[in-house]
PDB file of N, CA and C in Angstrom:
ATOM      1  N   UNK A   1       0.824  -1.175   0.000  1.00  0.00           N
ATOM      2  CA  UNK A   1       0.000   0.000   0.000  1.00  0.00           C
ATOM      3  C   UNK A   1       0.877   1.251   0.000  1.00  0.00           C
ATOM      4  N   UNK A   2       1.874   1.070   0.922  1.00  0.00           N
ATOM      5  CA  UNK A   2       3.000   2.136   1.060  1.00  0.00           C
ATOM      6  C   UNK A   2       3.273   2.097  -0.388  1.00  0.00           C
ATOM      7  N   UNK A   3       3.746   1.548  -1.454  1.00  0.00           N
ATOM      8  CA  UNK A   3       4.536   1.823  -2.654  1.00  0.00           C
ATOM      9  C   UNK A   3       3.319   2.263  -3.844  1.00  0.00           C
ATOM     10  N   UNK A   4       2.105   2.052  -3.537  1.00  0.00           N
ATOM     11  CA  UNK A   4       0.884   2.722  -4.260  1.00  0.00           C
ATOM     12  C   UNK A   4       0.715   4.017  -3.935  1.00  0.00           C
ATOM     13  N   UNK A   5       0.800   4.431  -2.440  1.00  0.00           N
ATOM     14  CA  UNK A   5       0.992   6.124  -2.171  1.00  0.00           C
ATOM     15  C   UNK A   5       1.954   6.672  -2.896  1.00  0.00           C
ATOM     16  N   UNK A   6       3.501   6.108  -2.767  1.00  0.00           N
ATOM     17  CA  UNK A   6       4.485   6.903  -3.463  1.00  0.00           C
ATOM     18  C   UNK A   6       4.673   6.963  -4.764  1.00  0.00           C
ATOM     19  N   UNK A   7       4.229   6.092  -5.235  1.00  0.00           N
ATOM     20  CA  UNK A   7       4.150   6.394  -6.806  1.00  0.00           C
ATOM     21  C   UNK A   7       3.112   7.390  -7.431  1.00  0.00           C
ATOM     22  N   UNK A   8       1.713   7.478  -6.240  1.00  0.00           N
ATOM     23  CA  UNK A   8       0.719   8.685  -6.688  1.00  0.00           C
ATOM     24  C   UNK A   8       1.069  10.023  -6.238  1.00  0.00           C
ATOM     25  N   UNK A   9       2.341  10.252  -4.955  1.00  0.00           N
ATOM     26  CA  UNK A   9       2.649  10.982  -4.856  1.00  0.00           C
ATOM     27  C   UNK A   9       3.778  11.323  -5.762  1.00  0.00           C
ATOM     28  N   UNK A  10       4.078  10.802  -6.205  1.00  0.00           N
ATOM     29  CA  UNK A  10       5.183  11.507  -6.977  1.00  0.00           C
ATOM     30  C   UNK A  10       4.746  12.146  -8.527  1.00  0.00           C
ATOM     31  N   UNK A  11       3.179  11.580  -8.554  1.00  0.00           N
ATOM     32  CA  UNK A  11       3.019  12.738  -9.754  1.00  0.00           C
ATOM     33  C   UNK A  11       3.091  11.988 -11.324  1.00  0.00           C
ATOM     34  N   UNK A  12       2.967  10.572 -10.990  1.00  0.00           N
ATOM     35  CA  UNK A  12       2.920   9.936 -12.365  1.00  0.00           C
ATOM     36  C   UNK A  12       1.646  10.165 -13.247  1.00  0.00           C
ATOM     37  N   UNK A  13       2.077  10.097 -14.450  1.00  0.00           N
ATOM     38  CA  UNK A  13       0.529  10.552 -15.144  1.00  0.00           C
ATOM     39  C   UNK A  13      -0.414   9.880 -15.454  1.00  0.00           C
ATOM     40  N   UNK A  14      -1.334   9.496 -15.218  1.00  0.00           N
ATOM     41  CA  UNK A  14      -2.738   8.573 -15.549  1.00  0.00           C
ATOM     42  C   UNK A  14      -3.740   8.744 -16.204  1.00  0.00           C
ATOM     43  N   UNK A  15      -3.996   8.175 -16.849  1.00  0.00           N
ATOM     44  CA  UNK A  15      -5.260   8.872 -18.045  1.00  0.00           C
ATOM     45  C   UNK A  15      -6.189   9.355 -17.262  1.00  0.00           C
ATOM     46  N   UNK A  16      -7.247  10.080 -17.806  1.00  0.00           N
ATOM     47  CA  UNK A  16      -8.490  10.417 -17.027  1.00  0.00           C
ATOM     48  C   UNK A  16      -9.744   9.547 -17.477  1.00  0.00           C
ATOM     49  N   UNK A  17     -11.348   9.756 -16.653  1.00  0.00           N
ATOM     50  CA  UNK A  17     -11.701   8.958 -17.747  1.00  0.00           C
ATOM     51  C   UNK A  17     -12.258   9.162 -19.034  1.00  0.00           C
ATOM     52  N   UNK A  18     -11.948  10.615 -18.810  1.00  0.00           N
ATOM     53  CA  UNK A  18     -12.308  10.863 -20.286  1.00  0.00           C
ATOM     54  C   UNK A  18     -11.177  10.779 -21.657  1.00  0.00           C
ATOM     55  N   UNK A  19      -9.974  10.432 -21.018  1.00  0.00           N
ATOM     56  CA  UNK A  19      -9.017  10.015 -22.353  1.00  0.00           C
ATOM     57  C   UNK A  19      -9.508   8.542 -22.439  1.00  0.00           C
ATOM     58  N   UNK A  20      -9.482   7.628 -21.286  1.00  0.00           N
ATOM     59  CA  UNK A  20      -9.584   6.537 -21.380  1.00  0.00           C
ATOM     60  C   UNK A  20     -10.951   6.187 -22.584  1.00  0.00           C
ATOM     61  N   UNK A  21     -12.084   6.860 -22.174  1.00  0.00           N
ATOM     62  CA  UNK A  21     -13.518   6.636 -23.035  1.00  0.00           C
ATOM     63  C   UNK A  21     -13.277   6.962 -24.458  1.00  0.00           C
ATOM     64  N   UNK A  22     -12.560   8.273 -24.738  1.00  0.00           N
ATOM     65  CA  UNK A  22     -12.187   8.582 -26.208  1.00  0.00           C
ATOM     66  C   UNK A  22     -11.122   7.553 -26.874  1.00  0.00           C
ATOM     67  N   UNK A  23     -10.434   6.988 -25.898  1.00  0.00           N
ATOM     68  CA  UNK A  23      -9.338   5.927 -26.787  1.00  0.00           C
ATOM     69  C   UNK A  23      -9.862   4.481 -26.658  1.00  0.00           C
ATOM     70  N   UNK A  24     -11.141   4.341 -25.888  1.00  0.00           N
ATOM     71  CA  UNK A  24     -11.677   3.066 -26.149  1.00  0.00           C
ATOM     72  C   UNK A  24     -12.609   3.112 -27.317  1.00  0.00           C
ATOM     73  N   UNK A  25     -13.328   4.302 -27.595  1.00  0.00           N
ATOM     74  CA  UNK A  25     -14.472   4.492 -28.655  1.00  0.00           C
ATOM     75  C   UNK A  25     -13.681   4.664 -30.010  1.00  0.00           C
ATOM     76  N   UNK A  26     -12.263   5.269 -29.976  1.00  0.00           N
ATOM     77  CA  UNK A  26     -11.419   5.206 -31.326  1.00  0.00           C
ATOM     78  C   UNK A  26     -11.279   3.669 -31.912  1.00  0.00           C
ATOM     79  N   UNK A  27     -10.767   3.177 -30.328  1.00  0.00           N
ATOM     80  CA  UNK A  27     -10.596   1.278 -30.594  1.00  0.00           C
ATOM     81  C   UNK A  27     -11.566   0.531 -31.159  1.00  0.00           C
ATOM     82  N   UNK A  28     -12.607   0.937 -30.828  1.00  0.00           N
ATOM     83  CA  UNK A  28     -14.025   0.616 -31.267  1.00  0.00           C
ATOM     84  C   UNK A  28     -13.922   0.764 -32.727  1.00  0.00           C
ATOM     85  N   UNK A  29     -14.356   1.904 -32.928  1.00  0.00           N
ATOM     86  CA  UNK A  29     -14.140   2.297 -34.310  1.00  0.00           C
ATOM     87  C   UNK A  29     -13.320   1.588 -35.301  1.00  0.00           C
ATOM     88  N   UNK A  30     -12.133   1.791 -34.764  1.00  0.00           N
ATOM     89  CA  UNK A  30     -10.770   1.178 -35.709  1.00  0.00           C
ATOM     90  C   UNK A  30     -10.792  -0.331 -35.786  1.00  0.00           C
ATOM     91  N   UNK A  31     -11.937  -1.245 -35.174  1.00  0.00           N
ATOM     92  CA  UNK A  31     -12.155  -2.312 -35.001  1.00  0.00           C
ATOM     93  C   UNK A  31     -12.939  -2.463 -35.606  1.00  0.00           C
ATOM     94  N   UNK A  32     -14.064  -1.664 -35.929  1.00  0.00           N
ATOM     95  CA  UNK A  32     -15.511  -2.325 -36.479  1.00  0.00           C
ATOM     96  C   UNK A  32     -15.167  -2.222 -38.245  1.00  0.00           C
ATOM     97  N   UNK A  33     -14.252  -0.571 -38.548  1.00  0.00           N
ATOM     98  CA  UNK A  33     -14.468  -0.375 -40.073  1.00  0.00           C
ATOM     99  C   UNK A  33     -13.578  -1.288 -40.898  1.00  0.00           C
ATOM    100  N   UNK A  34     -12.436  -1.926 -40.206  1.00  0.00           N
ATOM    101  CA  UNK A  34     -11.899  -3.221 -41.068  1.00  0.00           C
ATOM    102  C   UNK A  34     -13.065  -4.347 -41.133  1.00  0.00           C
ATOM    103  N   UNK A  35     -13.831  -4.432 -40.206  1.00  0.00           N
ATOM    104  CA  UNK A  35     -14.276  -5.861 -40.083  1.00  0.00           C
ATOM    105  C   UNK A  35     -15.412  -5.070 -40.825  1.00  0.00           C
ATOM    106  N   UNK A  36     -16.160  -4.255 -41.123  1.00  0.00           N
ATOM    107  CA  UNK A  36     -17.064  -4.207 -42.049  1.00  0.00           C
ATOM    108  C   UNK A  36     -16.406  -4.129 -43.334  1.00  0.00           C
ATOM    109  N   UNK A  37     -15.080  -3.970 -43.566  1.00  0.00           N
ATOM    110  CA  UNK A  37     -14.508  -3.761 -45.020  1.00  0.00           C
ATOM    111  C   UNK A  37     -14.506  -4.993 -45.746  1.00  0.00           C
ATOM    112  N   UNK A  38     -13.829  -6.204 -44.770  1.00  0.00           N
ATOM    113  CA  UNK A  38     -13.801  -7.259 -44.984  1.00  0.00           C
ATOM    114  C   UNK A  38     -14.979  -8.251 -44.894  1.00  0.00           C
ATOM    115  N   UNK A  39     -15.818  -8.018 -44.289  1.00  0.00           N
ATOM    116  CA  UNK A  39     -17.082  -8.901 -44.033  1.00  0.00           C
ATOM    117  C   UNK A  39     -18.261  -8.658 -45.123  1.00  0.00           C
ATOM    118  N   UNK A  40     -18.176  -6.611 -45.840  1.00  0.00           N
ATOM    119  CA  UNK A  40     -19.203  -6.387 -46.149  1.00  0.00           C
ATOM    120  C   UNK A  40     -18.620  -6.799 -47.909  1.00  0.00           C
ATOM    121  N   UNK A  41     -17.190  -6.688 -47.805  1.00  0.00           N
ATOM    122  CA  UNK A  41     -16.844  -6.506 -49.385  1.00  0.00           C
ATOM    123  C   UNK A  41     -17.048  -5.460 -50.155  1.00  0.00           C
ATOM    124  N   UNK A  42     -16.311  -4.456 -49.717  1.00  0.00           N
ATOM    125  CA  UNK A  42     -16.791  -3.429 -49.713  1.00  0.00           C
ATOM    126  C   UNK A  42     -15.452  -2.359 -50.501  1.00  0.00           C
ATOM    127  N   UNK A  43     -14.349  -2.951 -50.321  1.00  0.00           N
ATOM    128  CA  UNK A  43     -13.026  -2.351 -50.965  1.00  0.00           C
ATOM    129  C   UNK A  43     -12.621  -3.894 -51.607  1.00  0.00           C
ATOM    130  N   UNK A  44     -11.934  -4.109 -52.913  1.00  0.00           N
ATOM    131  CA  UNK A  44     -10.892  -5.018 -53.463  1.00  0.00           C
ATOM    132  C   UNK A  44      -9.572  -4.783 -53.872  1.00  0.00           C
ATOM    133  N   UNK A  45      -9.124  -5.624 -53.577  1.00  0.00           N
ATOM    134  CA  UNK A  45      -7.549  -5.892 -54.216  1.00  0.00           C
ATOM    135  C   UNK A  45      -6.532  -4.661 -53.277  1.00  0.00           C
ATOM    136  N   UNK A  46      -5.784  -4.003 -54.131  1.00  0.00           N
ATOM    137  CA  UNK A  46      -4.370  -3.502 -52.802  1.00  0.00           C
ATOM    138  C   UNK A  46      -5.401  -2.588 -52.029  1.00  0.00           C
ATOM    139  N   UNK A  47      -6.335  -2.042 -52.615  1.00  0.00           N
ATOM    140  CA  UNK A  47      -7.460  -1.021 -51.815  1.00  0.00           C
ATOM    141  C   UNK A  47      -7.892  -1.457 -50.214  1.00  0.00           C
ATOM    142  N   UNK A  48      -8.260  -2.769 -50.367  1.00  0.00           N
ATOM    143  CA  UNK A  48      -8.567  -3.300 -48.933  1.00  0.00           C
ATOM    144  C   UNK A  48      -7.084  -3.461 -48.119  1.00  0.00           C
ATOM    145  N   UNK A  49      -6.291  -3.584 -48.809  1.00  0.00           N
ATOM    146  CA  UNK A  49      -4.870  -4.209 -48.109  1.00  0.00           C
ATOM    147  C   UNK A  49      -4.226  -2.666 -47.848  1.00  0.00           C
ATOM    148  N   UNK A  50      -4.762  -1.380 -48.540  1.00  0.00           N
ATOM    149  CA  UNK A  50      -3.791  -0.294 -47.788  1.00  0.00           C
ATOM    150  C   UNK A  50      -4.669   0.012 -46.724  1.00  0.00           C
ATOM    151  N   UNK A  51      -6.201   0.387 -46.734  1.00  0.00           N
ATOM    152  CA  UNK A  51      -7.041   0.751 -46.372  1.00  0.00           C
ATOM    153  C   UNK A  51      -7.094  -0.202 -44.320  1.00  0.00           C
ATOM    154  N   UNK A  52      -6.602  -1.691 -44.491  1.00  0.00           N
ATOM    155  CA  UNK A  52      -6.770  -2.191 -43.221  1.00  0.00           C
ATOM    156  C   UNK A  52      -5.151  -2.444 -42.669  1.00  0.00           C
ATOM    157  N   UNK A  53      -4.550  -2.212 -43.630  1.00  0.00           N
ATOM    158  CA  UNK A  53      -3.093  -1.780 -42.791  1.00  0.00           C
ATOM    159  C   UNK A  53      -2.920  -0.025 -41.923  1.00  0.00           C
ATOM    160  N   UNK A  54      -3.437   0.882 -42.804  1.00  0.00           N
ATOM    161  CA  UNK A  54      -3.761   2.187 -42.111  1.00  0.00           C
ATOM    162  C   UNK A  54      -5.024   2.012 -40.999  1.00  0.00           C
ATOM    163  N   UNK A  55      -5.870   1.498 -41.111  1.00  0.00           N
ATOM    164  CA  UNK A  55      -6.153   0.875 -39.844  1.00  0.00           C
ATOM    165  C   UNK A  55      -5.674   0.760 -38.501  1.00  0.00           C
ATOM    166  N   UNK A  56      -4.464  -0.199 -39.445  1.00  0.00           N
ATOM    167  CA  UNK A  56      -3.962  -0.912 -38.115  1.00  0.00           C
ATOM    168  C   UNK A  56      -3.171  -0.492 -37.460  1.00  0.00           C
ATOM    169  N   UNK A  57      -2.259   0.581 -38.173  1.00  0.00           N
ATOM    170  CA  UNK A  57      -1.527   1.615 -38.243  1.00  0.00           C
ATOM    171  C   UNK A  57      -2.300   2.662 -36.427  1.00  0.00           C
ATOM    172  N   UNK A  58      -3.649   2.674 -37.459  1.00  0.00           N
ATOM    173  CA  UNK A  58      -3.977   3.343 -36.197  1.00  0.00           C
ATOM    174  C   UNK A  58      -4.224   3.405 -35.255  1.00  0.00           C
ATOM    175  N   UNK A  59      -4.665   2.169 -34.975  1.00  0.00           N
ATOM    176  CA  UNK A  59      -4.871   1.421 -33.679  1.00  0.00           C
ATOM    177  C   UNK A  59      -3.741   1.446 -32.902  1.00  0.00           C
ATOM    178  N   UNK A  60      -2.474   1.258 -33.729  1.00  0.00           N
ATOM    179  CA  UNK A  60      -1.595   1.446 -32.867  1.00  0.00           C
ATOM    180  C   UNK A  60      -1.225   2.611 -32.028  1.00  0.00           C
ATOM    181  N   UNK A  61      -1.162   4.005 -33.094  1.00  0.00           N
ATOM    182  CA  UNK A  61      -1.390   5.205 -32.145  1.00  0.00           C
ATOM    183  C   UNK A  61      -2.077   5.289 -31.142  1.00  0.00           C
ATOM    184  N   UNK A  62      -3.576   4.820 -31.307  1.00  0.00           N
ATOM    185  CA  UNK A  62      -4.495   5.270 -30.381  1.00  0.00           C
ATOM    186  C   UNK A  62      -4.049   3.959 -28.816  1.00  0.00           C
ATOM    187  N   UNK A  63      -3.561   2.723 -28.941  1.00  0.00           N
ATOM    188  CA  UNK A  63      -3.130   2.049 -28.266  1.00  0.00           C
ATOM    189  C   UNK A  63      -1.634   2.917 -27.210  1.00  0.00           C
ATOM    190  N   UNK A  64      -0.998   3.365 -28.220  1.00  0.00           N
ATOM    191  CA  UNK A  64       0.280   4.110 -27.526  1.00  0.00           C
ATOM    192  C   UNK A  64      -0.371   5.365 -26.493  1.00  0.00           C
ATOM    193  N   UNK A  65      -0.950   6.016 -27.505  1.00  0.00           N
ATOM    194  CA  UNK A  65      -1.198   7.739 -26.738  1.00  0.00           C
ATOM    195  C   UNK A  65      -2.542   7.165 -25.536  1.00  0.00           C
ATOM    196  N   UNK A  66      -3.147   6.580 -25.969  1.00  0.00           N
ATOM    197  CA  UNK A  66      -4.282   6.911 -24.800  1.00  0.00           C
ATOM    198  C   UNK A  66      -4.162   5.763 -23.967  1.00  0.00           C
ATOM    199  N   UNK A  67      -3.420   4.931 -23.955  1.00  0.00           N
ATOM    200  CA  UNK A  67      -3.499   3.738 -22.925  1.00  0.00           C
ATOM    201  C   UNK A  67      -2.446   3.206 -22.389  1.00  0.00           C
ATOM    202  N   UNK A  68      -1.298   3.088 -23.129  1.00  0.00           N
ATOM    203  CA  UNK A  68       0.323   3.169 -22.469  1.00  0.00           C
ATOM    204  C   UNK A  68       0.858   4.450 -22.245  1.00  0.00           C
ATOM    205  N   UNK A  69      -0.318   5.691 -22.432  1.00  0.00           N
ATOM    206  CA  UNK A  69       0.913   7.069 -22.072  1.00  0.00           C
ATOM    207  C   UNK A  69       2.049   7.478 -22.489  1.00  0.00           C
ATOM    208  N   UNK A  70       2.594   7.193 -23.800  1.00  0.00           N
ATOM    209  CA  UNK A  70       3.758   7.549 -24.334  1.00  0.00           C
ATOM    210  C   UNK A  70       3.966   8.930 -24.021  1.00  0.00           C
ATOM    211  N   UNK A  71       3.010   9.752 -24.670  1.00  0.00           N
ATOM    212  CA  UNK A  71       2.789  11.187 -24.790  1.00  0.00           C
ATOM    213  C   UNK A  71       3.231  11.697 -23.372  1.00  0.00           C
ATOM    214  N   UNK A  72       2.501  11.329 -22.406  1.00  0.00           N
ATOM    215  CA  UNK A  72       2.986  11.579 -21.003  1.00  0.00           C
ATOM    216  C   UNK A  72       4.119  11.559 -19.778  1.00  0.00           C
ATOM    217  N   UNK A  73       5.212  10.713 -21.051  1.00  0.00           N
ATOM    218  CA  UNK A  73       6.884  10.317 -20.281  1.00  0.00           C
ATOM    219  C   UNK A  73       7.447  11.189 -19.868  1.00  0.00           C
ATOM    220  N   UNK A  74       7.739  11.596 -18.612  1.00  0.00           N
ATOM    221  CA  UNK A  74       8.962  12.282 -18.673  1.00  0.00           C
ATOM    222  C   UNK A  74      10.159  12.153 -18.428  1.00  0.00           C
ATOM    223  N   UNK A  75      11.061  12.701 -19.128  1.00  0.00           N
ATOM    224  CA  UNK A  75      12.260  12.866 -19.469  1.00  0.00           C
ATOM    225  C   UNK A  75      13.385  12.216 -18.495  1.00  0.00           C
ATOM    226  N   UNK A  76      14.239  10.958 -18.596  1.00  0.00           N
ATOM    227  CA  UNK A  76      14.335  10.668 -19.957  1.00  0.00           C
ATOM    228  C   UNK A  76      13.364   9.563 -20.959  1.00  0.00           C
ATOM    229  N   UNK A  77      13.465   9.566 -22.360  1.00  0.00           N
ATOM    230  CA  UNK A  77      12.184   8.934 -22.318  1.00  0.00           C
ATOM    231  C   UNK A  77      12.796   7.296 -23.068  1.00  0.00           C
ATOM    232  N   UNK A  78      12.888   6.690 -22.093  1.00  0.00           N
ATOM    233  CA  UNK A  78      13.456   5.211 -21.874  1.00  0.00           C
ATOM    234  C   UNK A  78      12.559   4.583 -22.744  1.00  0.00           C
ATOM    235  N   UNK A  79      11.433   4.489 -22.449  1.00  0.00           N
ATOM    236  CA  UNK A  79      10.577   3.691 -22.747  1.00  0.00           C
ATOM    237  C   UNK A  79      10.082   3.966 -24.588  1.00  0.00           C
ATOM    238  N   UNK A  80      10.225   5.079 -25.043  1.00  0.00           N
ATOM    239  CA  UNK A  80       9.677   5.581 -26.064  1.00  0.00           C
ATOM    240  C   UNK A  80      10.698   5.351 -26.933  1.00  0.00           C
ATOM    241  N   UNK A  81      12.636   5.251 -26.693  1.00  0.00           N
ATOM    242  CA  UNK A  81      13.066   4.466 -27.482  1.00  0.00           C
ATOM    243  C   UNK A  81      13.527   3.203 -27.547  1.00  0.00           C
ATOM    244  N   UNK A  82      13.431   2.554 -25.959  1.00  0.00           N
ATOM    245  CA  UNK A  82      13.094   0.848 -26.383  1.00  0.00           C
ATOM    246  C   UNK A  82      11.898   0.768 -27.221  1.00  0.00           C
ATOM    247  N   UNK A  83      10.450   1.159 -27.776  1.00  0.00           N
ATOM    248  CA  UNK A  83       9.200   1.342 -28.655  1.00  0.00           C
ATOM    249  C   UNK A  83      10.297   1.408 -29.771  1.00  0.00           C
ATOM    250  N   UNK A  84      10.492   2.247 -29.949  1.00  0.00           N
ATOM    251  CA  UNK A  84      11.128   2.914 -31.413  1.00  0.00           C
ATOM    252  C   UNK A  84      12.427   1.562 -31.708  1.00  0.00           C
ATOM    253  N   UNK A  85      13.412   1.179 -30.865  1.00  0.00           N
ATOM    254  CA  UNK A  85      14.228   0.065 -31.811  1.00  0.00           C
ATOM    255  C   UNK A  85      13.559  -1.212 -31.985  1.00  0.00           C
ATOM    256  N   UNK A  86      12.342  -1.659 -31.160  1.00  0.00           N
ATOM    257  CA  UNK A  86      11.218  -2.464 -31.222  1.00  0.00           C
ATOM    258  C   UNK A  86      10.807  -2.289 -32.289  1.00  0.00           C
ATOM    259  N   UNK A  87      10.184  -1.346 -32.974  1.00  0.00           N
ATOM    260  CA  UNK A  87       9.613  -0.991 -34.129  1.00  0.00           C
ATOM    261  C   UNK A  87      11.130  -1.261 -35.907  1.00  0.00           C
ATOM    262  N   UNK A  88      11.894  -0.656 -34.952  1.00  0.00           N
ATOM    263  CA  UNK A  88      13.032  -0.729 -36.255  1.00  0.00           C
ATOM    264  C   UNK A  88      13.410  -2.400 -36.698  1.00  0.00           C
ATOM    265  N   UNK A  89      13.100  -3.175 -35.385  1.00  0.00           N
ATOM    266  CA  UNK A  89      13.924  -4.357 -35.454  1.00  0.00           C
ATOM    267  C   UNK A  89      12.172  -4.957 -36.299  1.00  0.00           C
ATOM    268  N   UNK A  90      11.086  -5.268 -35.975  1.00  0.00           N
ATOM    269  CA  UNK A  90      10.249  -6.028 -36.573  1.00  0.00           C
ATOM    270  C   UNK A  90      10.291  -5.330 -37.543  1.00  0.00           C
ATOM    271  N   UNK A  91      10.258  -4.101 -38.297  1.00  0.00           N
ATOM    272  CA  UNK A  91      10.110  -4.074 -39.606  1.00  0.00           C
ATOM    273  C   UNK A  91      11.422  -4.190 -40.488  1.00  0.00           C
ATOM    274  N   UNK A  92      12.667  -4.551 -40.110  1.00  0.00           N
ATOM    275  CA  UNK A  92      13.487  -5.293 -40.044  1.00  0.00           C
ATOM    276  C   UNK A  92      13.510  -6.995 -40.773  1.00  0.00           C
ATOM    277  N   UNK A  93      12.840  -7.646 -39.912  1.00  0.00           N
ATOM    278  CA  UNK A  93      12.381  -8.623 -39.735  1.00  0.00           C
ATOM    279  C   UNK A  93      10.884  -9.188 -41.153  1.00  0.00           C
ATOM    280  N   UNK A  94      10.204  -8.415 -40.750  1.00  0.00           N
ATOM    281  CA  UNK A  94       8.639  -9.003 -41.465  1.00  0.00           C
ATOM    282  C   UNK A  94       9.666  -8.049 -42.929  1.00  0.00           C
ATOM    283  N   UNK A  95      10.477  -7.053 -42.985  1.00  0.00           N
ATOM    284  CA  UNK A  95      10.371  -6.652 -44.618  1.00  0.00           C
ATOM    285  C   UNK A  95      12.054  -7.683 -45.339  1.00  0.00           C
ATOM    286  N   UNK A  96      12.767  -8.241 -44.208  1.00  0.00           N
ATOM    287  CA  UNK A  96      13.862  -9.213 -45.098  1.00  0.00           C
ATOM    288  C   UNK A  96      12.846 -10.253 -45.675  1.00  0.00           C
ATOM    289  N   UNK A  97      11.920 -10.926 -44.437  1.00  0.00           N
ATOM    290  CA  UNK A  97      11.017 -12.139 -44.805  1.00  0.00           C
ATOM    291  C   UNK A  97      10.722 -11.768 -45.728  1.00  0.00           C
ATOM    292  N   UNK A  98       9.457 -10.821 -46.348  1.00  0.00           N
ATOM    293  CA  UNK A  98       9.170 -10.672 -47.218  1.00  0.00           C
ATOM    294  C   UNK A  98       9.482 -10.451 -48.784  1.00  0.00           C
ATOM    295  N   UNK A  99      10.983 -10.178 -48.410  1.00  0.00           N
ATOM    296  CA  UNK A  99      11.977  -9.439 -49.600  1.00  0.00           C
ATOM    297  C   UNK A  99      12.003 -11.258 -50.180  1.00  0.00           C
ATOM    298  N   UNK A 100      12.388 -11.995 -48.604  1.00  0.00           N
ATOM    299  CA  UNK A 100      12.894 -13.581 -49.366  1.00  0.00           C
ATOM    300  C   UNK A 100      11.896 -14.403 -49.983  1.00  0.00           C
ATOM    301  N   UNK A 101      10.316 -14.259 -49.330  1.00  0.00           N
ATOM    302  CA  UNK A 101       9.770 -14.697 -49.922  1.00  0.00           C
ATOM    303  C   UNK A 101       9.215 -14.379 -51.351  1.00  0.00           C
ATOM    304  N   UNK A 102       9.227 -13.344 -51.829  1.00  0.00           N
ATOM    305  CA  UNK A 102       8.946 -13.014 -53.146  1.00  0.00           C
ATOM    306  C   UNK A 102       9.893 -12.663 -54.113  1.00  0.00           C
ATOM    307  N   UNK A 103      11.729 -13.039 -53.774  1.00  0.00           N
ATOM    308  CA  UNK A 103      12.613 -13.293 -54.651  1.00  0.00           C
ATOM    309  C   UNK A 103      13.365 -14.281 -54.558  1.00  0.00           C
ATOM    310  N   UNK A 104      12.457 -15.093 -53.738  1.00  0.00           N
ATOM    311  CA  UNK A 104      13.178 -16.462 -53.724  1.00  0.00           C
ATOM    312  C   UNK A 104      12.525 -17.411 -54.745  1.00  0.00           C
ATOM    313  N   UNK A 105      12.430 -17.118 -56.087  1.00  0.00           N
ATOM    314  CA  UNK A 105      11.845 -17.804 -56.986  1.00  0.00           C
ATOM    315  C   UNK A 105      12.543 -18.687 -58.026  1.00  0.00           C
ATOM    316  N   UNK A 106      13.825 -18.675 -57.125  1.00  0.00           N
ATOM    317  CA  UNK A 106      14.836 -19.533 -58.216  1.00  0.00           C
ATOM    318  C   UNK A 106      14.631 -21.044 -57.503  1.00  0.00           C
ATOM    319  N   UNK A 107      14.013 -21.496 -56.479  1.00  0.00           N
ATOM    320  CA  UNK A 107      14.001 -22.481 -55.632  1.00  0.00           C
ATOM    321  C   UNK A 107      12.798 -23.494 -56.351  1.00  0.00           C
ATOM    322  N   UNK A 108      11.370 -22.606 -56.870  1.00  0.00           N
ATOM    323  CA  UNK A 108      10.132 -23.100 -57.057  1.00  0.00           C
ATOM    324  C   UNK A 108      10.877 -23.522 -58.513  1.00  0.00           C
TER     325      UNK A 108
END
């Protein structure tokens, strides 16, 4: 209980509930219009594939800013570039895979 006081005393930042309600109703959102894109058939071909990657894209913002508090770090901000070489290393990763799987055509 003692280490729950000192951490509220010291001023850490916590959403309110009104960030919390606006970044659950974004989640909402950013959840329902892929699954109606895809369910209703409603975009084809790279159209659906840019359209639910920006999506997903966004979900991620709204996941960072309103519910892990990025926006709210202060200084230094540790956490925001372990995120950032996290981010460098999987797209890293998913874009070699991808490079191998679609020029690895001397194998087929």
């Amino acid at each position: 209980m003692a280490s729950m006081e000192s951490a509220h005393s010291q001023g850490d930042a916590h959403g309110s509930l009104r960030s919390y309600t606006i970044g659950f109703l974004c989640s909402i959102v950013l959840t329902v219009i892929p699954a109606a894109i895809v369910l209703g058939g409603w975009l084809d071909g790279s159209s659906k594939t840019y359209s639910l990657m920006a999506a997903g894209v966004l979900q991620l913002a709204v996941q960072l800013l309103f519910f892990m508090h990025v926006r709210e770090e202060k200084k230094p901000r540790y956490n925001l570039l372990a995120l950032i070489l996290g981010l460098v290393i999987l797209i890293v990763i998913v874009g070699g895979s991808m490079w191998v799987m679609m020029y690895n055509m001397v194998a087929s």
